[in-house]
PDB file of N, CA and C in Angstrom:
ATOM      1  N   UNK A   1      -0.565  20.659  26.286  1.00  0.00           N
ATOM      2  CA  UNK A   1      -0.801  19.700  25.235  1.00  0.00           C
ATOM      3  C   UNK A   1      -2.261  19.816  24.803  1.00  0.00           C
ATOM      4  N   UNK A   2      -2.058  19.816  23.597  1.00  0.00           N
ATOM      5  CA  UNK A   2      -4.146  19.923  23.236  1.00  0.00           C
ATOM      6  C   UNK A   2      -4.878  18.655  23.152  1.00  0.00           C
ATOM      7  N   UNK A   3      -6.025  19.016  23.048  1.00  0.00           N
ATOM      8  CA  UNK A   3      -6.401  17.924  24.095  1.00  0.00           C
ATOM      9  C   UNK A   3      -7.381  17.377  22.273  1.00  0.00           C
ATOM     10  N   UNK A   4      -7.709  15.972  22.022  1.00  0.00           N
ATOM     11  CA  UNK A   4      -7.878  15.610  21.149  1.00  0.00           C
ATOM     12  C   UNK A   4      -9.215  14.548  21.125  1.00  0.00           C
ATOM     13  N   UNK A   5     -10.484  14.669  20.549  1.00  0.00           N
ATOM     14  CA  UNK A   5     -11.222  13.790  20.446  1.00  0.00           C
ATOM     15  C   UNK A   5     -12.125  13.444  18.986  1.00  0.00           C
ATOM     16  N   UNK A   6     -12.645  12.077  19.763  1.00  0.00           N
ATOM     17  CA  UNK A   6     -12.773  11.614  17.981  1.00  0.00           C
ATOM     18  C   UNK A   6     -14.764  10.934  18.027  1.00  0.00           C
ATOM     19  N   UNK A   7     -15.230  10.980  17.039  1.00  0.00           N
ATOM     20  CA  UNK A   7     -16.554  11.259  16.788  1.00  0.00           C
ATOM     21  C   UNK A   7     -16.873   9.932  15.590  1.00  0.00           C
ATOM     22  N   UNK A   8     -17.619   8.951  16.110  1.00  0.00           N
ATOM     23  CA  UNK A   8     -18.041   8.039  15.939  1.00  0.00           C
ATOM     24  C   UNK A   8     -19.210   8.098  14.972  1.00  0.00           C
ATOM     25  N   UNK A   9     -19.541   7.658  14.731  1.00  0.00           N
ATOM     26  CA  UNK A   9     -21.266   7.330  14.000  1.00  0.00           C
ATOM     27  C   UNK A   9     -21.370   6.165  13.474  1.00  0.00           C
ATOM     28  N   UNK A  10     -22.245   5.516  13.962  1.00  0.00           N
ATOM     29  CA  UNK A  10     -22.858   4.115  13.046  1.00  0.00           C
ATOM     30  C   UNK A  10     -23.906   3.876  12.210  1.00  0.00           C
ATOM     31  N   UNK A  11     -23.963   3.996  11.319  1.00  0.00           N
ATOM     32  CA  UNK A  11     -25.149   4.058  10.725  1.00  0.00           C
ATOM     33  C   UNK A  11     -25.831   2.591   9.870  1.00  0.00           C
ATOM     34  N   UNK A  12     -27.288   2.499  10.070  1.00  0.00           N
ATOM     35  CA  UNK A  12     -27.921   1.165   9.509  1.00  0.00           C
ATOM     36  C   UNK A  12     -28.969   1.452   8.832  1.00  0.00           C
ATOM     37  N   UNK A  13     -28.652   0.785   7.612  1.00  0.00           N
ATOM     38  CA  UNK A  13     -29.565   0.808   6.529  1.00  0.00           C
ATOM     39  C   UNK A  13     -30.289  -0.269   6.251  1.00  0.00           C
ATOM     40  N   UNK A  14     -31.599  -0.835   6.304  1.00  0.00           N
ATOM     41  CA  UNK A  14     -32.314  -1.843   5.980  1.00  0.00           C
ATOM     42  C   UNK A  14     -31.335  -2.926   6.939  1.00  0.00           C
ATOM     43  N   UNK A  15     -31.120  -2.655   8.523  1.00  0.00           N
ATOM     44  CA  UNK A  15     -30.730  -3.586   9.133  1.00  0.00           C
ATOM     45  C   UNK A  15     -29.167  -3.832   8.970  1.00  0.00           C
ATOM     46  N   UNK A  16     -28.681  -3.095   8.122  1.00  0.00           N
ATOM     47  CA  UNK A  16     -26.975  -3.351   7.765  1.00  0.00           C
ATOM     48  C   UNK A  16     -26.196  -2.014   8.331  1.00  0.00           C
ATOM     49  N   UNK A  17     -25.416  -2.786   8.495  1.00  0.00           N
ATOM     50  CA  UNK A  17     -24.082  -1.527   8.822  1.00  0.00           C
ATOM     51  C   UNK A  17     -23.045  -1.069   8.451  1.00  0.00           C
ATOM     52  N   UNK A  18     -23.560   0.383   7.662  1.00  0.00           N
ATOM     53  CA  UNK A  18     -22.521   0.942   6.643  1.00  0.00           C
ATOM     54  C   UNK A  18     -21.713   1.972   7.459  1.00  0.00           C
ATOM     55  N   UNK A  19     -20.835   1.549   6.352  1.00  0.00           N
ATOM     56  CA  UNK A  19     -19.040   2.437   6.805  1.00  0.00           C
ATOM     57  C   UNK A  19     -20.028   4.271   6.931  1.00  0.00           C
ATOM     58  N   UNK A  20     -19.722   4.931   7.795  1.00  0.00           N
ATOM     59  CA  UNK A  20     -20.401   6.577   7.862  1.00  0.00           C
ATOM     60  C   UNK A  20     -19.223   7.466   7.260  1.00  0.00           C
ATOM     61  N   UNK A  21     -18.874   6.468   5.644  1.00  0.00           N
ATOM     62  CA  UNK A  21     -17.912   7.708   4.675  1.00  0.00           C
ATOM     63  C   UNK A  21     -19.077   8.262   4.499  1.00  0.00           C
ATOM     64  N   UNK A  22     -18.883   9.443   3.481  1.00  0.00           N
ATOM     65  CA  UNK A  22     -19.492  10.586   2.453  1.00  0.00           C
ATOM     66  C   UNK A  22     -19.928   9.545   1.256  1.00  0.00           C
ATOM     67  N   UNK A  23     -18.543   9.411   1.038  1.00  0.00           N
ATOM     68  CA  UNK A  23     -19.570   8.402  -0.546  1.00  0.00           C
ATOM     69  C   UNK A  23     -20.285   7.212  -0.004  1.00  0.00           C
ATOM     70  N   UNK A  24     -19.387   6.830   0.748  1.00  0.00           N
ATOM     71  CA  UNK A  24     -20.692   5.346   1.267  1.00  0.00           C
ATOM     72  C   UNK A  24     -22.325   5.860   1.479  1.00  0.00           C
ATOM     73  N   UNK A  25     -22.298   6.855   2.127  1.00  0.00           N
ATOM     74  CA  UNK A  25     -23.544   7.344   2.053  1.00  0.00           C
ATOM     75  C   UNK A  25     -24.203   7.696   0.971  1.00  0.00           C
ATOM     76  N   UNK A  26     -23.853   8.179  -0.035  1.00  0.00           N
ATOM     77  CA  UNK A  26     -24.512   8.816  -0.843  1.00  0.00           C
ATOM     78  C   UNK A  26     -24.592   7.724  -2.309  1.00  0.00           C
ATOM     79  N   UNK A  27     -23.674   6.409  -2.017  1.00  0.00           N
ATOM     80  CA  UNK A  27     -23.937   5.620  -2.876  1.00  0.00           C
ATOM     81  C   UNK A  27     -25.095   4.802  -2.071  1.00  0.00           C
ATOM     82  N   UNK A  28     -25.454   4.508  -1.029  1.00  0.00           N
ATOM     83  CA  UNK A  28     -26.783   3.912  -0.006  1.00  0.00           C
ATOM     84  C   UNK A  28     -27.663   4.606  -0.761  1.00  0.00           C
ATOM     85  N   UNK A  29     -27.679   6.108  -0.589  1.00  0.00           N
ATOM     86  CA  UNK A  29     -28.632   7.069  -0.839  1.00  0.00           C
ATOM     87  C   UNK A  29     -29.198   7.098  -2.181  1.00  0.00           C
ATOM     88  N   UNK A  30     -28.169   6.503  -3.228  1.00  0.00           N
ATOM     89  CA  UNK A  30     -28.751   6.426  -4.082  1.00  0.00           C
ATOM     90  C   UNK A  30     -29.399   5.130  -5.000  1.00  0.00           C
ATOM     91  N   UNK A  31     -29.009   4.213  -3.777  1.00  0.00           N
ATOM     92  CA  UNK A  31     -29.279   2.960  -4.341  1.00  0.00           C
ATOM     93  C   UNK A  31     -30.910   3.142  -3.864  1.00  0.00           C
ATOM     94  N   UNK A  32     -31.200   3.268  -3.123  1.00  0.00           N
ATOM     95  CA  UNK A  32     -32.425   3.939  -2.268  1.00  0.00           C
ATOM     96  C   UNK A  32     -33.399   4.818  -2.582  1.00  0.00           C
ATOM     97  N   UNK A  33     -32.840   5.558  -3.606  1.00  0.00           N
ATOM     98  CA  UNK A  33     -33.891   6.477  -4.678  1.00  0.00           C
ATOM     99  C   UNK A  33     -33.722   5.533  -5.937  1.00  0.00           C
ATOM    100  N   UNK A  34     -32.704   4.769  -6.886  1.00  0.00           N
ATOM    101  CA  UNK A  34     -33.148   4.270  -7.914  1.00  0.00           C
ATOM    102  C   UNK A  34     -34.187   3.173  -7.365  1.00  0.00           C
ATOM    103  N   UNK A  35     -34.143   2.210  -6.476  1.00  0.00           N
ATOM    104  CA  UNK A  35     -35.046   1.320  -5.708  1.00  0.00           C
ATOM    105  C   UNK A  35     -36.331   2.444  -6.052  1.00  0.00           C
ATOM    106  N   UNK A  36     -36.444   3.386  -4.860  1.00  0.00           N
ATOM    107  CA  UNK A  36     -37.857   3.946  -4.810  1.00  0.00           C
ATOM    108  C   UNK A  36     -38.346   4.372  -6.209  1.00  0.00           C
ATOM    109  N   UNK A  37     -37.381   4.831  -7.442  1.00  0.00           N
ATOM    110  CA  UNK A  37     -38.157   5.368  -8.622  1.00  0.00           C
ATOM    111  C   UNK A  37     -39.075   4.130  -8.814  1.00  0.00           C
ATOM    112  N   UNK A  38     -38.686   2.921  -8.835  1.00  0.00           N
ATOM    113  CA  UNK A  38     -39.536   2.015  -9.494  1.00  0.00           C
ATOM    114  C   UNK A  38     -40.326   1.382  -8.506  1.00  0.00           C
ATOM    115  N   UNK A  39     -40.954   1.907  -7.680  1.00  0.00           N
ATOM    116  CA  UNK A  39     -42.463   1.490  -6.559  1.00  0.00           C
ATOM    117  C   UNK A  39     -43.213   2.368  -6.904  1.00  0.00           C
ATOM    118  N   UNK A  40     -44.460   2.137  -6.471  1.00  0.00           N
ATOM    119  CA  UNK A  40     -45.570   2.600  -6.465  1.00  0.00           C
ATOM    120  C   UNK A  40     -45.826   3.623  -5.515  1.00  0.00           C
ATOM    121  N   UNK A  41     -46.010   4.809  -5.755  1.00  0.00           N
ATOM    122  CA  UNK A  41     -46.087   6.115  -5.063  1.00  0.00           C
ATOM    123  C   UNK A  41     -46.997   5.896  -4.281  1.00  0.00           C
ATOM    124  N   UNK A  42     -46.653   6.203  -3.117  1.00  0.00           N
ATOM    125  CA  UNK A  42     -47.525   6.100  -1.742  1.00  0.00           C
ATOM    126  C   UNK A  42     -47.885   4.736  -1.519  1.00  0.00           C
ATOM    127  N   UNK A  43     -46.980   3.862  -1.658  1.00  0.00           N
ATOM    128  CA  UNK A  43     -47.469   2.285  -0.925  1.00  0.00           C
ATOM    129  C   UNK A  43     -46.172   2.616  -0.032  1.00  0.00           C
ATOM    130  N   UNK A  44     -46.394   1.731   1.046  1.00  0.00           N
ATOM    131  CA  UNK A  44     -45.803   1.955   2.554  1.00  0.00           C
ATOM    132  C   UNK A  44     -44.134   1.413   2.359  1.00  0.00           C
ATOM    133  N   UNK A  45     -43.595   0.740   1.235  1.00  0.00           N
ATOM    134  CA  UNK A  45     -42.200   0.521   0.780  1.00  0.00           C
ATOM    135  C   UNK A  45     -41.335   1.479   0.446  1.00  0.00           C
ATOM    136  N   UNK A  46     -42.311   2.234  -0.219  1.00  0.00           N
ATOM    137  CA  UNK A  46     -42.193   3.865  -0.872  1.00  0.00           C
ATOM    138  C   UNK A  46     -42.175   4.678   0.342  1.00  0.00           C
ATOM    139  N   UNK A  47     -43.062   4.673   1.489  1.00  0.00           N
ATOM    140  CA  UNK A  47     -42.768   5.929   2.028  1.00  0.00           C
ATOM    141  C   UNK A  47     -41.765   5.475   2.906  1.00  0.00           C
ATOM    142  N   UNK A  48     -41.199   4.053   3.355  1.00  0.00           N
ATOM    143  CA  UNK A  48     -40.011   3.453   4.167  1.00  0.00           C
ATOM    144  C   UNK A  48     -38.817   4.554   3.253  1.00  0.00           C
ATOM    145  N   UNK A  49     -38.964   3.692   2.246  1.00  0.00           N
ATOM    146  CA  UNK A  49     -37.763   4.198   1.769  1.00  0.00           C
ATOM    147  C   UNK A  49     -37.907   5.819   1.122  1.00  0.00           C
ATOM    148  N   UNK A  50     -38.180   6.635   1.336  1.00  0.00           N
ATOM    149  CA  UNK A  50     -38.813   8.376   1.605  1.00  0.00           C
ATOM    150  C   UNK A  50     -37.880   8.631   2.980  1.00  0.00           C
ATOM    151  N   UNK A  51     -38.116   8.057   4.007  1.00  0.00           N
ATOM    152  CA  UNK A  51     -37.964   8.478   5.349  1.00  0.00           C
ATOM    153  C   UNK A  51     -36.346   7.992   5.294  1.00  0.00           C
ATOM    154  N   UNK A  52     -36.149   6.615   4.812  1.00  0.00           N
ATOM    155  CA  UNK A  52     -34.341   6.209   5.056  1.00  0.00           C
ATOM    156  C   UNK A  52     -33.113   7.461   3.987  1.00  0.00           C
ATOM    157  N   UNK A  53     -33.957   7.986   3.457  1.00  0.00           N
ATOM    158  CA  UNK A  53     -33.640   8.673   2.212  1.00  0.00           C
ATOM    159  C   UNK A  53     -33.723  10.292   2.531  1.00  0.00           C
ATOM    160  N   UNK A  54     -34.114  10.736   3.406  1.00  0.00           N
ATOM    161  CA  UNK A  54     -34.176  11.991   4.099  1.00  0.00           C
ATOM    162  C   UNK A  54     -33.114  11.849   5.073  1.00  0.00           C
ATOM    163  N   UNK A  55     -33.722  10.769   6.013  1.00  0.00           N
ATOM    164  CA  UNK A  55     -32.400  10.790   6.978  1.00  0.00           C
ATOM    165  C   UNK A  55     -30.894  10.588   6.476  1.00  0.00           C
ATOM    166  N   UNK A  56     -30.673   9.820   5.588  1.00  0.00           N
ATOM    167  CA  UNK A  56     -29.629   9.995   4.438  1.00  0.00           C
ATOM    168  C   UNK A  56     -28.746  11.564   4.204  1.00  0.00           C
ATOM    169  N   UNK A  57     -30.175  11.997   3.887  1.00  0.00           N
ATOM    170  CA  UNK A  57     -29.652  13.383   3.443  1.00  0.00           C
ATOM    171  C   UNK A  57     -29.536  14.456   4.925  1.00  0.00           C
ATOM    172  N   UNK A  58     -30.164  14.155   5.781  1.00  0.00           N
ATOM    173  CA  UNK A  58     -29.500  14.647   6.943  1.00  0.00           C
ATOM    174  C   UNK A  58     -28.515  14.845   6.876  1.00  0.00           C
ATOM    175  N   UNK A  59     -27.907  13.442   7.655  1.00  0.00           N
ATOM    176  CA  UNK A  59     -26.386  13.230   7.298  1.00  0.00           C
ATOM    177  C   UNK A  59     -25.176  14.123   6.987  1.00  0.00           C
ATOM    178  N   UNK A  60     -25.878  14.112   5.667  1.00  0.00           N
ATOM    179  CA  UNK A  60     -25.143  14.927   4.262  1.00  0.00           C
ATOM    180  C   UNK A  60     -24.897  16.204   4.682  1.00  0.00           C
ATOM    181  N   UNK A  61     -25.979  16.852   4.924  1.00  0.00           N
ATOM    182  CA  UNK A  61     -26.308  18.153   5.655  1.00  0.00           C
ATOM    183  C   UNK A  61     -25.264  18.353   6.597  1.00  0.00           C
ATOM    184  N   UNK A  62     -25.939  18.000   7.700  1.00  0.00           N
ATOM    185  CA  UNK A  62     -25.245  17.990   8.884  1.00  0.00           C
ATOM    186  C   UNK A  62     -23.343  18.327   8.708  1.00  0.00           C
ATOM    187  N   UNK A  63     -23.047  17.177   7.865  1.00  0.00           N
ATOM    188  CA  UNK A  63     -21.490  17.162   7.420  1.00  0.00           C
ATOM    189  C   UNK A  63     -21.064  18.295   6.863  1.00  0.00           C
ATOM    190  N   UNK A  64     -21.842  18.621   5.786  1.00  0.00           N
ATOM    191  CA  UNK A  64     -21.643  19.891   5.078  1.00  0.00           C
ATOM    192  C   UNK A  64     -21.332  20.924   5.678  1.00  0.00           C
ATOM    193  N   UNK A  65     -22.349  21.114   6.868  1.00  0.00           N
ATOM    194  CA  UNK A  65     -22.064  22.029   7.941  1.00  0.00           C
ATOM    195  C   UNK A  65     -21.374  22.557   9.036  1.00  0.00           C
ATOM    196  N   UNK A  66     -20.970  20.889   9.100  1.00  0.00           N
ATOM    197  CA  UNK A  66     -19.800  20.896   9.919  1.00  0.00           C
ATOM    198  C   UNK A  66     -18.154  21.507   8.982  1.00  0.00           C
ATOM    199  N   UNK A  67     -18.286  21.061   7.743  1.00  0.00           N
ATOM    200  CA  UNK A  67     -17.048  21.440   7.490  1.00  0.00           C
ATOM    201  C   UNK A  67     -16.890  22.846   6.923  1.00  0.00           C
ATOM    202  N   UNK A  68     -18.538  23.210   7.057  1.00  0.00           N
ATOM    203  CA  UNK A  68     -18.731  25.127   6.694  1.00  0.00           C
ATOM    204  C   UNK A  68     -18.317  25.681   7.978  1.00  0.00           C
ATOM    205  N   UNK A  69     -18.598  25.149   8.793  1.00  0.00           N
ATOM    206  CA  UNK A  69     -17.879  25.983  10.241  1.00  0.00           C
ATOM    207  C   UNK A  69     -16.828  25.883  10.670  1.00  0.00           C
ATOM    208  N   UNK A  70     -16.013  24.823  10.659  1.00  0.00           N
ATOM    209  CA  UNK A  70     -14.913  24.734  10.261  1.00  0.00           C
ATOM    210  C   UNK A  70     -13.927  25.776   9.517  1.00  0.00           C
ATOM    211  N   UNK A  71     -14.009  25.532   8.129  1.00  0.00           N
ATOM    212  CA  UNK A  71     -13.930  26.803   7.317  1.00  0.00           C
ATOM    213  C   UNK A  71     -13.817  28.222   8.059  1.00  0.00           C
ATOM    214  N   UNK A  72     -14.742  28.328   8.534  1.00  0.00           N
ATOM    215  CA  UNK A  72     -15.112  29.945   8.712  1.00  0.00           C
ATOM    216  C   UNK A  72     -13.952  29.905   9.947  1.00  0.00           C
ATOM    217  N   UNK A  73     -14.359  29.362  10.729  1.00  0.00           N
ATOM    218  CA  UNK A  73     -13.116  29.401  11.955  1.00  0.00           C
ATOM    219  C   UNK A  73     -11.934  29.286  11.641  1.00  0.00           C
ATOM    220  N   UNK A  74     -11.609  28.472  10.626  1.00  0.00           N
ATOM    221  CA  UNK A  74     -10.063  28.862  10.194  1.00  0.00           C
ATOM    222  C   UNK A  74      -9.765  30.320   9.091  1.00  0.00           C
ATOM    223  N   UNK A  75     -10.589  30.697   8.577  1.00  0.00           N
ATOM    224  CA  UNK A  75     -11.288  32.237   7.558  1.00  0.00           C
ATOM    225  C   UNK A  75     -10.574  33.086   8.869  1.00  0.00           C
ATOM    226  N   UNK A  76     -11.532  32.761   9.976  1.00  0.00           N
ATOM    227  CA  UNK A  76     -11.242  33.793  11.405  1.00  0.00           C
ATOM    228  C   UNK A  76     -10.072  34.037  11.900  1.00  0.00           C
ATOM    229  N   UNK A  77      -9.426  32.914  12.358  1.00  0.00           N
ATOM    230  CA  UNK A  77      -8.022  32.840  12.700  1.00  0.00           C
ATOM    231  C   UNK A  77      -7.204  33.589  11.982  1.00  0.00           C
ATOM    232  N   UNK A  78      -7.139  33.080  10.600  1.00  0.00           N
ATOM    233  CA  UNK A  78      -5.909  33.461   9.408  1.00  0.00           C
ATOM    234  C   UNK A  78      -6.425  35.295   9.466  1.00  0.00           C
ATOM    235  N   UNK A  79      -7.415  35.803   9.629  1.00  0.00           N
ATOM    236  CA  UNK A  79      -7.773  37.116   9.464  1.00  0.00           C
ATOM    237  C   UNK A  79      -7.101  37.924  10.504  1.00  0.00           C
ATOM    238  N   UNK A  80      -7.044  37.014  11.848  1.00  0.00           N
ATOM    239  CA  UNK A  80      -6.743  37.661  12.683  1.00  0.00           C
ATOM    240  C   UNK A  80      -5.135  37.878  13.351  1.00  0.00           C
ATOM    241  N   UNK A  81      -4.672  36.715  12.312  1.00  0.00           N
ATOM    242  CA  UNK A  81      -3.324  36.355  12.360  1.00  0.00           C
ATOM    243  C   UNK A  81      -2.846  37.685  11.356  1.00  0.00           C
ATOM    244  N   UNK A  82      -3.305  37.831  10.090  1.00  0.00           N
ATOM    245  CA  UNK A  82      -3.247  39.044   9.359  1.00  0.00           C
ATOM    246  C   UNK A  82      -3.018  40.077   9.855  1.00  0.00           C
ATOM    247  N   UNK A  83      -4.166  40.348  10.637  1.00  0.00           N
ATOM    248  CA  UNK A  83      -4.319  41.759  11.304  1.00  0.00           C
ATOM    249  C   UNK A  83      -3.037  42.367  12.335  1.00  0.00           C
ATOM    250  N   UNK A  84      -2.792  40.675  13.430  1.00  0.00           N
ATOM    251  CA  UNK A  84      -2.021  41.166  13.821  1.00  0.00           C
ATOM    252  C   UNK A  84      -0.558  41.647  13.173  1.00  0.00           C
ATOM    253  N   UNK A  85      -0.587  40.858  12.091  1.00  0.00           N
ATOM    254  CA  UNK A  85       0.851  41.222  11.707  1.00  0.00           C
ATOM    255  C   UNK A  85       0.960  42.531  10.896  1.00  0.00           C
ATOM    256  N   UNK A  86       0.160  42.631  10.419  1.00  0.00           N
ATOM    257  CA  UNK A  86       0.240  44.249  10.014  1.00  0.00           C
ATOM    258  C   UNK A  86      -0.152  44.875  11.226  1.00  0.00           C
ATOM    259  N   UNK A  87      -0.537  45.075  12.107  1.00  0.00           N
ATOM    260  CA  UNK A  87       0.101  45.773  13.656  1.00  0.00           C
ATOM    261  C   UNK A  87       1.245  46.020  13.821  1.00  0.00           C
ATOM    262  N   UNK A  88       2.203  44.876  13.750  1.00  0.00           N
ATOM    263  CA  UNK A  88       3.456  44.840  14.345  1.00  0.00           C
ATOM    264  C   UNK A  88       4.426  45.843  13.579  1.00  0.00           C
ATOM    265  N   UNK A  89       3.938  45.845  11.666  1.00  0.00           N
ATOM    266  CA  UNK A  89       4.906  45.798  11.070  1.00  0.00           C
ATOM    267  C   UNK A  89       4.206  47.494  10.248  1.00  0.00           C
ATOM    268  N   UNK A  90       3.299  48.080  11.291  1.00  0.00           N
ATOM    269  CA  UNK A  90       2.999  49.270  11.183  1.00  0.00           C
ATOM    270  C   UNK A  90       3.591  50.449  12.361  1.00  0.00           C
TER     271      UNK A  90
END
C-alpha cells in the first residue's frame, strides 16, 4: 500500500492568518505592494512591508518549484514507460 502524506503551512500576515492558497497569496501580495506604492520610500513601514512582500514571493517560488519537479518526474516516468514498451514490442 503506498504510503501517503500531507504538508501543512500557516502563514501570517500583519498578525492574521491566511488560507496558504496560490491566489490567497498573491492577492495578500498584492494588497501589500498597492499599500507600499503609496509610502514613503525608505521609512521603516516601507521597508516592513519590502520584507512581508519578498517572503510572499518566496512562497510563490518555492511552489513553482515544487510543481516544476514534479513535472519532470512524471516527464521521467512516462519516458521510461515509453522506452520500455518499445522494448517489448521490438
Amino acid at each position: 500500500m503506498a504510503k501517503s502524506s500531507t504538508r501543512r503551512v500557516t502563514i501570517y500576515i500583519n498578525g492574521k492568518e491566511v488560507e496558504a492558497s496560490v491566489k490567497q497569496i498573491r492577492s495578500e501580495m498584492n494588497k501589500l505592494v498597492n499599500e507600499q506604492n503609496r509610502m514613503v520610500i525608505g521609512s521603516d513601514e516601507y521597508i516592513s512591508h519590502a520584507k512581508k512582500i519578498k517572503e510572499l514571493r518566496q512562497y510563490l517560488k518555492e511552489h513553482a518549484q515544487n510543481i516544476g519537479s514534479a513535472a519532470s518526474a512524471w516527464t521521467e516516468m512516462y519516458n521510461k514507460v515509453l522506452q520500455f514498451g518499445t522494448g517489448i514490442f521490438n
